[in-house]
Protein backbone atom coordinates (compact mmCIF):
# COMPACT_ATOMS: atom_id res chain seq x y z
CA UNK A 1 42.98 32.38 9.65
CA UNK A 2 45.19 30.29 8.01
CA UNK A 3 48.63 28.60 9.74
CA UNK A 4 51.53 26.43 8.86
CA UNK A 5 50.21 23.32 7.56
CA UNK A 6 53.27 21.51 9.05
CA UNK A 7 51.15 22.13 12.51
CA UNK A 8 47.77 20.23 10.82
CA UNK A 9 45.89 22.95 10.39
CA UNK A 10 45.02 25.19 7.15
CA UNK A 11 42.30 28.10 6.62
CA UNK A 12 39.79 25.51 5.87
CA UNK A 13 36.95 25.02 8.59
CA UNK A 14 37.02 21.47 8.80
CA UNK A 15 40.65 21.53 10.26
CA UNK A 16 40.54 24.56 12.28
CA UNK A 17 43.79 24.80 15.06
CA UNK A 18 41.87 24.58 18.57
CA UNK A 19 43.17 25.13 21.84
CA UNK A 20 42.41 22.05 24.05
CA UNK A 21 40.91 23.31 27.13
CA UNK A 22 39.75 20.66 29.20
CA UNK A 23 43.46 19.76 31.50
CA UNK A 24 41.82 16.27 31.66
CA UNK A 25 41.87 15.60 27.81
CA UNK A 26 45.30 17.63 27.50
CA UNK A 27 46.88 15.35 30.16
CA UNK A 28 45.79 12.24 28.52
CA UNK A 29 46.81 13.64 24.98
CA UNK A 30 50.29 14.71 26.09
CA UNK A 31 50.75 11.08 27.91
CA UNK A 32 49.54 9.32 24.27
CA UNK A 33 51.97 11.08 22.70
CA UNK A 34 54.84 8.42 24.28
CA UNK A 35 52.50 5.35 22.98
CA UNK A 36 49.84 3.50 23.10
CA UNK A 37 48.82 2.08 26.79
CA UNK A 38 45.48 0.72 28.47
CA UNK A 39 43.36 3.53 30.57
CA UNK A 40 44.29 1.89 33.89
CA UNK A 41 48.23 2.88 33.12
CA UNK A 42 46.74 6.20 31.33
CA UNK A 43 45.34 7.43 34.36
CA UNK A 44 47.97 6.27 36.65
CA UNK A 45 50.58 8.05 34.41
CA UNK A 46 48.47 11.25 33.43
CA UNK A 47 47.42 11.61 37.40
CA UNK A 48 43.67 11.01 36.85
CA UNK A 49 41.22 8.31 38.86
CA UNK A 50 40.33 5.55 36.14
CA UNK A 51 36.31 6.54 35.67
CA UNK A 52 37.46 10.00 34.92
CA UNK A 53 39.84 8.98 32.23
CA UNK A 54 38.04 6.56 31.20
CA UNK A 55 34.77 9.25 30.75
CA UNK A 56 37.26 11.33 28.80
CA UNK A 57 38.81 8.49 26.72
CA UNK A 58 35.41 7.51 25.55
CA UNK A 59 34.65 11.57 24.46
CA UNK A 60 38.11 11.35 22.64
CA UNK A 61 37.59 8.31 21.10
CA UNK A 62 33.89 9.64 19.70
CA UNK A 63 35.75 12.62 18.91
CA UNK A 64 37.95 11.03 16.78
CA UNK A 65 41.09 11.56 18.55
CA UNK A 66 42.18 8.40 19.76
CA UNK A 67 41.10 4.49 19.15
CA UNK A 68 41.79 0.70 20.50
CA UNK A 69 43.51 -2.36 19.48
CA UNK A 70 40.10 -3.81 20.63
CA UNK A 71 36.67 -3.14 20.31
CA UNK A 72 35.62 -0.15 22.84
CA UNK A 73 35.20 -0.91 26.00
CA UNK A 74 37.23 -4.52 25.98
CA UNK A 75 39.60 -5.33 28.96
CA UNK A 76 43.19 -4.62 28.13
CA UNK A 77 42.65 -2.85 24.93
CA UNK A 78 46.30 -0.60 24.22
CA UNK A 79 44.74 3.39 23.06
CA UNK A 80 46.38 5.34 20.47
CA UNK A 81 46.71 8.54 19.26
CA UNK A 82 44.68 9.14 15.43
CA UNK A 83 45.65 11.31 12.96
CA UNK A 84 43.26 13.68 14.22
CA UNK A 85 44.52 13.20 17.55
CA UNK A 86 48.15 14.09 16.48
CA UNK A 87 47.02 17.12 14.72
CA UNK A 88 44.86 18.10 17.85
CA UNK A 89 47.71 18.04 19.89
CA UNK A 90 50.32 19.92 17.42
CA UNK A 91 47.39 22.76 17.55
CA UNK A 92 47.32 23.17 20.72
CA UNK A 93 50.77 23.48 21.14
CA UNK A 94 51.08 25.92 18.15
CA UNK A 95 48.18 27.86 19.91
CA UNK A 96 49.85 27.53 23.50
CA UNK A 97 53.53 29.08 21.41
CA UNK A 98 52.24 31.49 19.70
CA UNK A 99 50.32 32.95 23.33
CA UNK A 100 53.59 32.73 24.99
C-alpha cells in the first residue's frame, strides 16, 4: 500500500508506515519531537523511571530512530530525533488519523 509521501512513507518495503505500539517508545518519540534533551529530563518529562527509558532509548537508538551529541552511553549526552525517527513518528500519526 502506498501513502502520501509528505507522511515518509511510499509503497516501497524499506519505508513501510508502522504504527508504534510500544506507549513507552511513543511517549519518548512524542516528547523528542520538542528537542533534543538528556534521558534523565526524557523520562521525567515523558513520565517514565530512568532505566526504563533509558532501555528504550538504547532500542531506538539501534533502531535508528534517535542518536547523541556524545558517544552512547556518555553522561549528559542531549538525544535527538533522526530522520528515521521523524518519519516514524509522522507514520504513526498518519496511521493513528486515518483509524480515527
Amino acid at each position: 500500500m502506498s501513502v502520501d509521501p509528505e507522511f515518509g512513507a511510499s509503497g516501497d518495503s524499506s519505508r513501510q508506515v508502522r504504527r508504534i505500539r510500544s506507549g513507552h517508545r511513543r511517549r519518548l518519540l512524542d516528547r523528542l519531537t520538542d528537542g533534543a534533551a538528556t534521558v534523565s529530563v526524557l523520562a521525567r518529562d515523558a513520565g517514565l523511571r530512568i532505566p526504563h527509558a533509558s532501555a528504550e532509548l538504547r532500542r531506538m537508538r539501534n533502531d535508528g530512530l534517535v542518536a547523541s551529541d556524545l558517544p552512547a552511553g556518555s553522561r549528559g549526552a542531549r538525544i535527538h530525533l533522526t530522520e528515521s525517527g521523524w518519519e516514524s513518528v509522522r507514520g504513526d500519526e498518519w496511521i493513528r488519523a486515518t483509524e480515527a
